[in-house]
C-alpha atoms as a PDB file:
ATOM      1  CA  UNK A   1      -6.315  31.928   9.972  1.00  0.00           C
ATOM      2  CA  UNK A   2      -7.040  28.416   8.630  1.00  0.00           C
ATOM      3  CA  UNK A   3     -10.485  27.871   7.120  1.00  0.00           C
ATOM      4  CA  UNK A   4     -11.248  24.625   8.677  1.00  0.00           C
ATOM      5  CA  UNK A   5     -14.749  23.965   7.262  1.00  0.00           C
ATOM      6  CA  UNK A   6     -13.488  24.786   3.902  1.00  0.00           C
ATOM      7  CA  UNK A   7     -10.723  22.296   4.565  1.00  0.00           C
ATOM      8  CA  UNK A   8     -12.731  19.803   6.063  1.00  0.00           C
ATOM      9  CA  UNK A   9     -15.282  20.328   2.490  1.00  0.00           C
ATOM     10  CA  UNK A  10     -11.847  19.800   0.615  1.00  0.00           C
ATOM     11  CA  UNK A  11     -11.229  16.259   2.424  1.00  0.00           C
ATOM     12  CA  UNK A  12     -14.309  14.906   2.418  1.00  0.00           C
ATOM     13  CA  UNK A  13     -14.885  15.554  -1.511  1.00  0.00           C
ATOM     14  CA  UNK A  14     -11.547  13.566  -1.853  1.00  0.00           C
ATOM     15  CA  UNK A  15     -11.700  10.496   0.440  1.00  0.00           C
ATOM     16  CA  UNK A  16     -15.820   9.932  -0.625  1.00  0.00           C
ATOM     17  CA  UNK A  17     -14.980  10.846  -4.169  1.00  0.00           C
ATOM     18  CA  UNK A  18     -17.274  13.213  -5.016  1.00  0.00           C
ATOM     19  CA  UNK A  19     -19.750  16.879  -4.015  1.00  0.00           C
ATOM     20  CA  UNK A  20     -22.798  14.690  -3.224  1.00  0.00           C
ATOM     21  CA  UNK A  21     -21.202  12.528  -0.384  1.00  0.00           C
ATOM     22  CA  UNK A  22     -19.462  15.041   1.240  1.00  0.00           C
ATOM     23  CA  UNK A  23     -22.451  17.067   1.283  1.00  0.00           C
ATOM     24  CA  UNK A  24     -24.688  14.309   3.282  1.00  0.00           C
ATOM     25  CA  UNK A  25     -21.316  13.414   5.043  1.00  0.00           C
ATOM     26  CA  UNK A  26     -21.612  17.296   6.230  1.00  0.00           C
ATOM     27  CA  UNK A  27     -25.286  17.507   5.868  1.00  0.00           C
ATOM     28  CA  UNK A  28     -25.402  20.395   3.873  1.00  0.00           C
ATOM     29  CA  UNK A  29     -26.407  20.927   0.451  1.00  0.00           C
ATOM     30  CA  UNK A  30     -23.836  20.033  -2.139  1.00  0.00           C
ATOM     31  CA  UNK A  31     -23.890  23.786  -3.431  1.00  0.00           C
ATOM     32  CA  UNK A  32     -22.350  24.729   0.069  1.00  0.00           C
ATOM     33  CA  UNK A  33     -19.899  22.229  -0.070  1.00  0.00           C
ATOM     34  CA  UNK A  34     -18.869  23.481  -3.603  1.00  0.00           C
ATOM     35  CA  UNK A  35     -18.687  27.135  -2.636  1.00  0.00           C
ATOM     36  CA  UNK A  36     -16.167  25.894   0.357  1.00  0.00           C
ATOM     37  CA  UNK A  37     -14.080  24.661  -1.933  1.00  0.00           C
ATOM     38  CA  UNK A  38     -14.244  27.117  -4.741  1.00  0.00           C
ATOM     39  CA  UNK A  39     -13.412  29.798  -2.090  1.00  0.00           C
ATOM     40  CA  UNK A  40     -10.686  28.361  -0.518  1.00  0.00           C
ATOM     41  CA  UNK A  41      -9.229  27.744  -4.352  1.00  0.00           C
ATOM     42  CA  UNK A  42      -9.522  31.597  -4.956  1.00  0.00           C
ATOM     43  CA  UNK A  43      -7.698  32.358  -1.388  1.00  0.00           C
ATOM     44  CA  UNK A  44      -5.023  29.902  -1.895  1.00  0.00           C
ATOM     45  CA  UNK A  45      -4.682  30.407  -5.715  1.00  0.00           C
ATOM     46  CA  UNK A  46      -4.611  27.280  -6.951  1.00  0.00           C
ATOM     47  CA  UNK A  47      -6.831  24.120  -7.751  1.00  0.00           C
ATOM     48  CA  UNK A  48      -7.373  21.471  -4.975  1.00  0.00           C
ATOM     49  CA  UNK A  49      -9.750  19.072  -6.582  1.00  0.00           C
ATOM     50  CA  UNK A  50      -9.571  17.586 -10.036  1.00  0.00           C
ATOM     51  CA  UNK A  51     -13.356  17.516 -10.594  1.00  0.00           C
ATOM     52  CA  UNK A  52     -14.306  14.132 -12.528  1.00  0.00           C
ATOM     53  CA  UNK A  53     -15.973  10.608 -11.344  1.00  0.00           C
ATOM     54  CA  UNK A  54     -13.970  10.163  -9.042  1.00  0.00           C
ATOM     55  CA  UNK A  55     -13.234  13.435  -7.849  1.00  0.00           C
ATOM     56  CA  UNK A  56      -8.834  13.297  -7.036  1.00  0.00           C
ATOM     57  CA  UNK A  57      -6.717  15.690  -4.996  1.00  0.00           C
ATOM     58  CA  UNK A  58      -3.843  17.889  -6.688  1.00  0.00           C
ATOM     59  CA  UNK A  59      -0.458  17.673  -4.612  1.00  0.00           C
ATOM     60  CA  UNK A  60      -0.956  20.571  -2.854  1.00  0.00           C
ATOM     61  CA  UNK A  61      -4.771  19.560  -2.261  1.00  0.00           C
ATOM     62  CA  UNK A  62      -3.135  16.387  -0.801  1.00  0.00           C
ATOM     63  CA  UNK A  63      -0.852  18.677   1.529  1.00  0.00           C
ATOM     64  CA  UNK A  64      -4.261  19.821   2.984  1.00  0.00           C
ATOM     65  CA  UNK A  65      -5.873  16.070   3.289  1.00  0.00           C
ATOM     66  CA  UNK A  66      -2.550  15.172   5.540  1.00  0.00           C
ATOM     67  CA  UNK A  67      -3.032  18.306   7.513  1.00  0.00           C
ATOM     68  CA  UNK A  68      -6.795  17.658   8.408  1.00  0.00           C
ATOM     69  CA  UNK A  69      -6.293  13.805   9.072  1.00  0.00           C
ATOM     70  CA  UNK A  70      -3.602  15.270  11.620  1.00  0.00           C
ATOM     71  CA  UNK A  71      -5.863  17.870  12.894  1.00  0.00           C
ATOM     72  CA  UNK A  72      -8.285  14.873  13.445  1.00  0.00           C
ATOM     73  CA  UNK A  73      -5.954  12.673  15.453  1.00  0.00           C
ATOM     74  CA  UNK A  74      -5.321  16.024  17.830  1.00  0.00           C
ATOM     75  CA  UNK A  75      -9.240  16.603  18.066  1.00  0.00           C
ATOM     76  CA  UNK A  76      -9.330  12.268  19.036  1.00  0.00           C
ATOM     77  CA  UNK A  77      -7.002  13.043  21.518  1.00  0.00           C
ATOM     78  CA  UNK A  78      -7.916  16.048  22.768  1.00  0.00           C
ATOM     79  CA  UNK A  79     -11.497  14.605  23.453  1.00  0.00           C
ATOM     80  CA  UNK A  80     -10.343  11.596  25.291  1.00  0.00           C
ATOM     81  CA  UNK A  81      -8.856  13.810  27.777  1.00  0.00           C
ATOM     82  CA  UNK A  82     -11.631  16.234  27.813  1.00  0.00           C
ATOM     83  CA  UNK A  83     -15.241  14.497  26.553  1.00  0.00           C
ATOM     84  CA  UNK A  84     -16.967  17.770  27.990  1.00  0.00           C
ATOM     85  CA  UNK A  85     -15.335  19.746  25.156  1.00  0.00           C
ATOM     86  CA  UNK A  86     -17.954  17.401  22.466  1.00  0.00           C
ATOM     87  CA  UNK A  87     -20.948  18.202  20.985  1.00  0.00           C
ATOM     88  CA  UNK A  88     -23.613  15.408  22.806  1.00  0.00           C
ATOM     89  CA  UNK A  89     -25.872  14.960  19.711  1.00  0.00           C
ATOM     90  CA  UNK A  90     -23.190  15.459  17.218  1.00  0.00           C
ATOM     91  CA  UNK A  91     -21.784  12.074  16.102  1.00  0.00           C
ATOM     92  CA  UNK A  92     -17.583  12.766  16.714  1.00  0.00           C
ATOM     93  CA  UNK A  93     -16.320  12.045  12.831  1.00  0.00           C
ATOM     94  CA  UNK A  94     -13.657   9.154  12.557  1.00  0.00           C
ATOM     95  CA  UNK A  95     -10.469   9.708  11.458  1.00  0.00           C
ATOM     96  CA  UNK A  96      -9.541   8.060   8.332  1.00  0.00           C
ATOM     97  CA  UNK A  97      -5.376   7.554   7.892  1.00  0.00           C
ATOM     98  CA  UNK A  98      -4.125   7.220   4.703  1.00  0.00           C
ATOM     99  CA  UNK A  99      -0.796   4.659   4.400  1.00  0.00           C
ATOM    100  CA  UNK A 100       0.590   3.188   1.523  1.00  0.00           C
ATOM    101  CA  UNK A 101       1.752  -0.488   1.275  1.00  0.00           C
ATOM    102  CA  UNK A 102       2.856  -2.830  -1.761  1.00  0.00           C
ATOM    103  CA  UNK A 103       0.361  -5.233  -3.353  1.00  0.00           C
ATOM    104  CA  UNK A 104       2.511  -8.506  -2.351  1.00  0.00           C
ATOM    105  CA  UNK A 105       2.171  -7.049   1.747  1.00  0.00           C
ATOM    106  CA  UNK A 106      -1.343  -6.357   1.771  1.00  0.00           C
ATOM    107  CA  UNK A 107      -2.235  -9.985  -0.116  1.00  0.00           C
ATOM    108  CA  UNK A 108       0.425 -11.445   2.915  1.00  0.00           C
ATOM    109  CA  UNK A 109       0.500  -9.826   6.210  1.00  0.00           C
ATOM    110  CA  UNK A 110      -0.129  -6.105   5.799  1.00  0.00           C
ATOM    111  CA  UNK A 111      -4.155  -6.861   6.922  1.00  0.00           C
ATOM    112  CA  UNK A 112      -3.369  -8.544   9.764  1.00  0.00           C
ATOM    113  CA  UNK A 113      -1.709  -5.592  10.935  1.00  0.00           C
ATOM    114  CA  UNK A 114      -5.216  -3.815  10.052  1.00  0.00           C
ATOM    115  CA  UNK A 115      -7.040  -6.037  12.086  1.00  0.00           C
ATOM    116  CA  UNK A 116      -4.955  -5.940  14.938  1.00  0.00           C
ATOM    117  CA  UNK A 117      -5.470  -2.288  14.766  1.00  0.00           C
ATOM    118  CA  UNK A 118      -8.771  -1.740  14.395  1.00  0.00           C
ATOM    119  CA  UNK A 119      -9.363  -3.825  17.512  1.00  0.00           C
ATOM    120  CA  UNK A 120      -7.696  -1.451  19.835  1.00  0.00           C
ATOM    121  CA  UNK A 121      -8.462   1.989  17.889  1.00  0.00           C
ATOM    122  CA  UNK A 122     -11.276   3.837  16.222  1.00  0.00           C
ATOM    123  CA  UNK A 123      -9.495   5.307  13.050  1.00  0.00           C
ATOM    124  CA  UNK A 124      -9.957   4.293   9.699  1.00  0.00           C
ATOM    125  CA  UNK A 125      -7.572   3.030   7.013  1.00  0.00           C
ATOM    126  CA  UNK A 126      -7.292   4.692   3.614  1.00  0.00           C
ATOM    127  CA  UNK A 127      -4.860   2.114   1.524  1.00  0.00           C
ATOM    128  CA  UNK A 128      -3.098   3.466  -1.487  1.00  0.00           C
ATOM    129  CA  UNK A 129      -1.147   0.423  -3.258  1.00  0.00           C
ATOM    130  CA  UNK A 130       2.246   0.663  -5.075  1.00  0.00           C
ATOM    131  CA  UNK A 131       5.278  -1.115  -6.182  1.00  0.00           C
ATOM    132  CA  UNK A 132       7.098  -1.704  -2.959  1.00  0.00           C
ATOM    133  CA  UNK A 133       9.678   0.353  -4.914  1.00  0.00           C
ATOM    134  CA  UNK A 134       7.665   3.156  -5.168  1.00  0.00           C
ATOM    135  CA  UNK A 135       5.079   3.811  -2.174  1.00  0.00           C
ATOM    136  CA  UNK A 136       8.068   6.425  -0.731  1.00  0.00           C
ATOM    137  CA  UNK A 137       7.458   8.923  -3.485  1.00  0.00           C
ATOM    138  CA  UNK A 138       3.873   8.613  -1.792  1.00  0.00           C
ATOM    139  CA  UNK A 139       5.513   9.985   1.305  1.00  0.00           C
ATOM    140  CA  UNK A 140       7.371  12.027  -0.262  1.00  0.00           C
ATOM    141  CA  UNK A 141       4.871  14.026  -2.287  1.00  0.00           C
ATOM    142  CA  UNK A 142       2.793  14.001   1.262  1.00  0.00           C
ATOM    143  CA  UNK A 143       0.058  12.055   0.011  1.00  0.00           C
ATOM    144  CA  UNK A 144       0.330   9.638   3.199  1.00  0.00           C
ATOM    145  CA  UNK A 145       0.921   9.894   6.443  1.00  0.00           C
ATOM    146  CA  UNK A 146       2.962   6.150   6.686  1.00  0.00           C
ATOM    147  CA  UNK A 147       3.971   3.901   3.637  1.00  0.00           C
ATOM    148  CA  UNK A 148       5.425   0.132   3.452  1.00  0.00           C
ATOM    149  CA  UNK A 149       8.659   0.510   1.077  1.00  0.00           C
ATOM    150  CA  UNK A 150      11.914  -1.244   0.063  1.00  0.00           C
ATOM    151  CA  UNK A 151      13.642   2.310   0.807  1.00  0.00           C
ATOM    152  CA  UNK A 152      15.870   2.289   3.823  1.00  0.00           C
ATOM    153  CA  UNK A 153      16.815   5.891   3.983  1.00  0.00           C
ATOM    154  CA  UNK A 154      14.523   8.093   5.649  1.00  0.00           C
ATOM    155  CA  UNK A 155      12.791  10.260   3.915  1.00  0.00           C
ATOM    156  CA  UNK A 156      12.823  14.072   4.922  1.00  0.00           C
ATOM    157  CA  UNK A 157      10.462  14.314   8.036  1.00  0.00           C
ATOM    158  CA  UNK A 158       9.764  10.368   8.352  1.00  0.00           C
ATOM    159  CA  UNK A 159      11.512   7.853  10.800  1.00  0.00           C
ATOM    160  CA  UNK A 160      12.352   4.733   9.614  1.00  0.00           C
ATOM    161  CA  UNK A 161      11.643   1.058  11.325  1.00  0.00           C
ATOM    162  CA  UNK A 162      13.124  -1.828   9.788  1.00  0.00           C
ATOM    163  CA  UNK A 163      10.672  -5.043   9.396  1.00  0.00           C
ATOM    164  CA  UNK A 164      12.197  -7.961   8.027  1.00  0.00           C
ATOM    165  CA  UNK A 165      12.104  -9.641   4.184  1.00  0.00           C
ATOM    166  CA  UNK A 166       9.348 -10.761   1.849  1.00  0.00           C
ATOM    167  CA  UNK A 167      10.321 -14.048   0.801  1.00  0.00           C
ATOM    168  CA  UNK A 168       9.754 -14.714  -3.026  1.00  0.00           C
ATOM    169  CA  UNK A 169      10.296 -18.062  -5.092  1.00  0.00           C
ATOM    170  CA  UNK A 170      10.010 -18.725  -8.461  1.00  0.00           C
ATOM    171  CA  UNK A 171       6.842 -21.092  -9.376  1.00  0.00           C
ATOM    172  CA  UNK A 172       5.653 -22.911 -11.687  1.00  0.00           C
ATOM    173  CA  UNK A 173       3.149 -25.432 -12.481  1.00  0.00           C
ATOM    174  CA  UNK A 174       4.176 -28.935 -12.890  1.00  0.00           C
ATOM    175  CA  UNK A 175       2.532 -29.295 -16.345  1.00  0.00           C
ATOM    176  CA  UNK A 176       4.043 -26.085 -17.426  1.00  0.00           C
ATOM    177  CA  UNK A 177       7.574 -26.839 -15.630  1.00  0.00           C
ATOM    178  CA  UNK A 178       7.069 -30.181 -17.712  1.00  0.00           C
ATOM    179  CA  UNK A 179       6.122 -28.188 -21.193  1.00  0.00           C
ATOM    180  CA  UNK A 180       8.822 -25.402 -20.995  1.00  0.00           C
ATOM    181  CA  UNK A 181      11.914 -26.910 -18.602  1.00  0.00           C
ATOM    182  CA  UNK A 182      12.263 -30.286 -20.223  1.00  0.00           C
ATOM    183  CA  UNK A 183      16.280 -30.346 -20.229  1.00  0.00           C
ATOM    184  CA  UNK A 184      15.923 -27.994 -17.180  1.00  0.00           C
ATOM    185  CA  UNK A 185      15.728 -24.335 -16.325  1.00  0.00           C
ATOM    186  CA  UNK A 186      18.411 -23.040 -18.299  1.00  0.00           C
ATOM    187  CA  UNK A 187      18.906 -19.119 -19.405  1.00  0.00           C
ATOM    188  CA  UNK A 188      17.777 -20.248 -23.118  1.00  0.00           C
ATOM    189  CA  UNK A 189      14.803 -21.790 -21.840  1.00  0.00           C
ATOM    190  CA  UNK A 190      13.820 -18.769 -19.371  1.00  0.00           C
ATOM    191  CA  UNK A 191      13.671 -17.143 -23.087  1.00  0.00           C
ATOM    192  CA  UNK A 192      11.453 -18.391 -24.207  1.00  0.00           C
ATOM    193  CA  UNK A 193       9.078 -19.448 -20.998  1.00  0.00           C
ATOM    194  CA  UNK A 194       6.036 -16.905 -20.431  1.00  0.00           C
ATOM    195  CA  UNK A 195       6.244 -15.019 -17.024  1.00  0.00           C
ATOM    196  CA  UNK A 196       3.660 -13.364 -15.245  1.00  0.00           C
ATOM    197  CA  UNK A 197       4.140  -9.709 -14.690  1.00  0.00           C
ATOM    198  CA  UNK A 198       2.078  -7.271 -12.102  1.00  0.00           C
ATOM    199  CA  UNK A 199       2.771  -4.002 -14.003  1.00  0.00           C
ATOM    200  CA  UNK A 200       5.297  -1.973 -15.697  1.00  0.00           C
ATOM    201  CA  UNK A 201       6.754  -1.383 -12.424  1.00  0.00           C
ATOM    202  CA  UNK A 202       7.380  -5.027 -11.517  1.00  0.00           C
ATOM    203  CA  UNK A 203      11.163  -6.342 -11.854  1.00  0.00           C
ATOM    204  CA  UNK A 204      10.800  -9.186  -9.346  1.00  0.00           C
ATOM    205  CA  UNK A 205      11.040 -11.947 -12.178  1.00  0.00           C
ATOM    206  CA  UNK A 206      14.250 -10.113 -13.833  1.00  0.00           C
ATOM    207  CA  UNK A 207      15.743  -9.609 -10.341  1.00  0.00           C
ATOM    208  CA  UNK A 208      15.055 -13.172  -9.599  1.00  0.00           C
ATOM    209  CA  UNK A 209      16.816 -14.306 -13.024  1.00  0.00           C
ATOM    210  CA  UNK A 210      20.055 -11.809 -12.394  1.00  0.00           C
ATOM    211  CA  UNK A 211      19.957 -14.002  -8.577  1.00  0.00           C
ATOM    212  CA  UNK A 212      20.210 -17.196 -10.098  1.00  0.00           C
ATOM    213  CA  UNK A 213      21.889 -16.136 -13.476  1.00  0.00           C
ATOM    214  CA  UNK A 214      23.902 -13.290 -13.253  1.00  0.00           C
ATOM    215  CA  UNK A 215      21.199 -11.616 -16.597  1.00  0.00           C
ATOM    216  CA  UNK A 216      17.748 -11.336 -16.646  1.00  0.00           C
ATOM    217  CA  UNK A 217      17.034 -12.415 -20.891  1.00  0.00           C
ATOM    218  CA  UNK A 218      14.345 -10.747 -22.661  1.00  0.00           C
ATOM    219  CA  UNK A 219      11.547 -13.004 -22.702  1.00  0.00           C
ATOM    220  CA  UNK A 220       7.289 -13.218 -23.319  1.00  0.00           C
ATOM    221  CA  UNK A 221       5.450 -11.775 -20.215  1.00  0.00           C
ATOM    222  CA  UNK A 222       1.828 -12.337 -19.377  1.00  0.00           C
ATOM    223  CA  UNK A 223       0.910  -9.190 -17.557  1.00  0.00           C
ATOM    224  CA  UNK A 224      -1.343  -9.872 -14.748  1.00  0.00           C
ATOM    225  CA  UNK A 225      -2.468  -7.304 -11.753  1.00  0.00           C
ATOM    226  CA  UNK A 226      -3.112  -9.065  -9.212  1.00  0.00           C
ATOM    227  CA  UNK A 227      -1.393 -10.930  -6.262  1.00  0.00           C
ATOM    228  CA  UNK A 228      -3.757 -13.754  -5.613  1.00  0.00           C
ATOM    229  CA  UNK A 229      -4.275 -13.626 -10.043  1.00  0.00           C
ATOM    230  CA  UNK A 230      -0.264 -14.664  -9.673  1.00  0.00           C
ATOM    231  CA  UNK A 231      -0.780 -17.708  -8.079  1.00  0.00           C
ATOM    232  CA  UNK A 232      -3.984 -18.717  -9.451  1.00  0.00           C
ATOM    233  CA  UNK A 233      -2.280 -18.439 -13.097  1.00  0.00           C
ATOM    234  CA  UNK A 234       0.962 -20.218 -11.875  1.00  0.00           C
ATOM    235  CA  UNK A 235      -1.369 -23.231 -10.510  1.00  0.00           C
ATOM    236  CA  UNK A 236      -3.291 -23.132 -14.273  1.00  0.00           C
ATOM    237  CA  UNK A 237       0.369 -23.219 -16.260  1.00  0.00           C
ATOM    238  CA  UNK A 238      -0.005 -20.062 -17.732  1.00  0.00           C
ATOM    239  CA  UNK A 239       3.908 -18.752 -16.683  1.00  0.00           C
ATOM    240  CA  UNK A 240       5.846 -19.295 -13.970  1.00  0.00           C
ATOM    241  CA  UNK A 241       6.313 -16.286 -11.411  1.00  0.00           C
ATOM    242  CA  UNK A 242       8.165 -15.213  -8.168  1.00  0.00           C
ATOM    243  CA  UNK A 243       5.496 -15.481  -5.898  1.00  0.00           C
ATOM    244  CA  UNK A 244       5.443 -14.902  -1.964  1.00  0.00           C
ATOM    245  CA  UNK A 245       6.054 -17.715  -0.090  1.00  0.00           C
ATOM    246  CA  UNK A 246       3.633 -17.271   1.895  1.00  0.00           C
ATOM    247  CA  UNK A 247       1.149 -17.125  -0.463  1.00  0.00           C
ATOM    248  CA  UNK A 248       2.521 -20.456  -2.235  1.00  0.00           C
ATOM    249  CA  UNK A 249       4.286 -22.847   0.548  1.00  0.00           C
ATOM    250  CA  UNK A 250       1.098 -25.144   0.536  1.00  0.00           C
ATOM    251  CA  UNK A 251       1.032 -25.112  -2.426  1.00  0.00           C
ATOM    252  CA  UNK A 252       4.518 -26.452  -2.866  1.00  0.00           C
ATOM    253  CA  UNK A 253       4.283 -28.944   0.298  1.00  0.00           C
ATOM    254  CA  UNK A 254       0.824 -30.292  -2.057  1.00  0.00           C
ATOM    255  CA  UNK A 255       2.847 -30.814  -5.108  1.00  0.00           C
ATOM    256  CA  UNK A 256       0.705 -27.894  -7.171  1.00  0.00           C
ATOM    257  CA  UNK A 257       3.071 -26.022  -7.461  1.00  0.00           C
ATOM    258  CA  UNK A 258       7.254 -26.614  -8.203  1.00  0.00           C
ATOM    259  CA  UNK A 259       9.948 -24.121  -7.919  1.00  0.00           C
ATOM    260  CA  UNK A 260      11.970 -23.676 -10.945  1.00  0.00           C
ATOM    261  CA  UNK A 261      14.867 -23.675  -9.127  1.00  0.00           C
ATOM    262  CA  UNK A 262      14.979 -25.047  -5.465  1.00  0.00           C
ATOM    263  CA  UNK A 263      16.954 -22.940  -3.081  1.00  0.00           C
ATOM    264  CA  UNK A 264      17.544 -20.038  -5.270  1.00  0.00           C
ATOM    265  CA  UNK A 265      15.300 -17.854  -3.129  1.00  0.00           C
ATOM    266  CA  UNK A 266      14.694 -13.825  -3.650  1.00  0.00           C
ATOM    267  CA  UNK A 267      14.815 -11.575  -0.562  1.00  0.00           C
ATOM    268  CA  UNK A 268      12.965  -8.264  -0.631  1.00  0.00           C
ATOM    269  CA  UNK A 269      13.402  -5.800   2.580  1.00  0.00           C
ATOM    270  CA  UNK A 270      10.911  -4.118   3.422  1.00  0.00           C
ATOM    271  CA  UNK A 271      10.934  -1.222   5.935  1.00  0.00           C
ATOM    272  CA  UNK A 272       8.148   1.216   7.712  1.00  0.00           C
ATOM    273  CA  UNK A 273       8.522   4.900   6.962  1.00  0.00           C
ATOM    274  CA  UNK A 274       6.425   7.100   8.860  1.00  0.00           C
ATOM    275  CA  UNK A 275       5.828  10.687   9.117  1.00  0.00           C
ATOM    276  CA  UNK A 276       7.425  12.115  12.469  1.00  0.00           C
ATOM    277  CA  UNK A 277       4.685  14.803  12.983  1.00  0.00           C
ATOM    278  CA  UNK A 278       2.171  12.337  13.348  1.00  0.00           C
ATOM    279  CA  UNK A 279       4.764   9.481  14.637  1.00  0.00           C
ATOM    280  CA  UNK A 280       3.434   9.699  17.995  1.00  0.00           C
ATOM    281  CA  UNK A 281      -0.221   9.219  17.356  1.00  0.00           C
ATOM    282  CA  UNK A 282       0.128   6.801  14.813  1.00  0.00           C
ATOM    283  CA  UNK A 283       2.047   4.674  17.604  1.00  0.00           C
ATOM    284  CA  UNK A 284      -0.583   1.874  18.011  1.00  0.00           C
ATOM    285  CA  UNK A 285      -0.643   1.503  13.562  1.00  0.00           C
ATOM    286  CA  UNK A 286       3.264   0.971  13.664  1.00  0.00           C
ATOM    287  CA  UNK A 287       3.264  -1.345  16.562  1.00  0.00           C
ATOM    288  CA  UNK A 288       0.778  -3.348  14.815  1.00  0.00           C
ATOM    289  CA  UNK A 289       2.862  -3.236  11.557  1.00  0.00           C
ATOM    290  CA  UNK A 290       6.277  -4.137  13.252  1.00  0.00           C
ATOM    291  CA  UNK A 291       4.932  -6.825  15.619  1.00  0.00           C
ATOM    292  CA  UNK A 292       2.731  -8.091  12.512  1.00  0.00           C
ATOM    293  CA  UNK A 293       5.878  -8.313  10.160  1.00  0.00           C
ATOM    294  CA  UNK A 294       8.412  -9.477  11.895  1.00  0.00           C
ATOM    295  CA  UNK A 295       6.493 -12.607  13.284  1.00  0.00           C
ATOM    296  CA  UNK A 296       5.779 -13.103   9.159  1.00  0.00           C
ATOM    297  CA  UNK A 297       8.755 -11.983   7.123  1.00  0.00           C
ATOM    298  CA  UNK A 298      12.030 -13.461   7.197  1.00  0.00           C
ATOM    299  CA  UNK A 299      15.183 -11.717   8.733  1.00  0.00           C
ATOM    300  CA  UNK A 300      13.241  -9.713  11.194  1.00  0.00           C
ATOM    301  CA  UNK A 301      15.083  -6.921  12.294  1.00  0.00           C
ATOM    302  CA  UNK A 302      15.014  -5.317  16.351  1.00  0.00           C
END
């Protein structure tokens, strides 16, 4: 038999980060909370919780974080049907989901899917964020229950749902466009231009050079985490950038902004992979997320 209060110790050390708060979150005494988890460690054999500031789930302590948020949609359902079955003094414990999504979707449309909702249900969100490229192996490893990624091939367990393109263009400001692209924007020029970069997993500005140039040239990078830090340094001249149009269209109808390259545009697919286990009560999150994204993104699909 499962040990659910040691598993419910295990999940509430990782999503508030450490013994303390998942003591008071319990109200017990952090001690108690430890011994849980050191107990179910011995049973299972293994480490669960990498103890530090924050205090991080190992894969298979993951595993068990899916299984309880699952265990906690069933309970939410089960005492909608039958409120006699909860405690009347004991405050019902909200569910919190945890989803993946890539930086350039939550700074775009991803939190109006959030908001629509959390108007219509009482679970929480837990957002990891990942190259677009990467938030399956988030899915895969089963440290979500849902993820926002450029895969379109199911992942074992998941269902797929297409939702339509993130629209990038390459931007610059005029003063830099003016400094770097005097005799135009030219392979030898992209050279030696600075680009902005999210992380080592970014490609968009090479992908958006192969687009319009068949190569993407080695060139100086300014590396910059942050989707709204993109814009703000393309509107300051530090580098130019693909940027979401979303994010920069006003910016271009004002004049702020120019795009290196005007109709040389770089499509991303996106598509929603969610776990089929928990498919059906995660209904009202994906109908938020499709009806969200394909009334934003181009090329909706369904």
């Amino acid at each position: 038999m499962l040990d659910y209060p040691a598993l419910q110790a295990v999940s509430l050390v990782v999503r508030t980060g450490s013994f303390d708060r998942a003591a008071q979150a319990l109200n017990v005494t952090p001690s108690a909370v430890s011994q849980r988890v050191k107990q179910l460690e011995e049973r299972l054999g293994t480490v669960l919780i990498i103890r530090g500031q924050p205090c991080t789930a190992t894969e298979r302590g993951e595993w068990l974080c899916r299984h309880m948020e699952q265990v906690g949609l069933l309970e939410g359902e089960l005492m909608t049907r039958l409120p006699a079955l909860a405690e009347p003094d004991q405050p019902q414990q909200r569910v919190t989901l945890r989803v993946a999504a890539n930086a350039d979707s939550l700074g775009t449309w991803f939190l109006r899917a959030v908001a629509a909702f959390s108007e219509r249900s009482p679970h929480l969100l837990d957002i990891a964020v990942d190259d677009q490229e990467h938030t399956a192996d988030w899915l895969r490893q089963g440290r979500v229950l849902a993820a926002v990624t450029a895969l379109n091939k199911p992942i074992q367990g998941c269902r797929v749902i297409p939702l339509g393109s993130l629209r990038y263009l390459a931007t610059a400001s005029p003063g830099f466009m003016a400094r770097h692209f005097t005799n135009g924007v030219t392979l030898p020029a992209l050279g030696q231009a600075p680009s902005l970069v999210f992380n080592q997993k970014d490609r968009l500005q090479s992908q958006w050079m192969e687009a319009a140039f068949g190569e993407s040239p080695t060139h100086p990078v300014h590396w910059v985490p942050s989707t709204q830090g993109f814009v703000e340094a393309s509107l300051l001249g530090i580098g130019w950038s693909a940027n979401p149009e979303l994010l920069v269209r006003e910016h271009l109808d004002a004049g702020r902004l120019r795009e290196l390259m005007p109709g040389t545009v770089l499509d991303t697919p996106l598509f929603w992979q969610v776990n089929r286990v928990a498919a059906e009560r995660l209904a009202d999150l994906t109908r938020a997320v499709v009806e969200t994204a394909r009334s934003l993104l181009v090329n909706p699909q369904g």
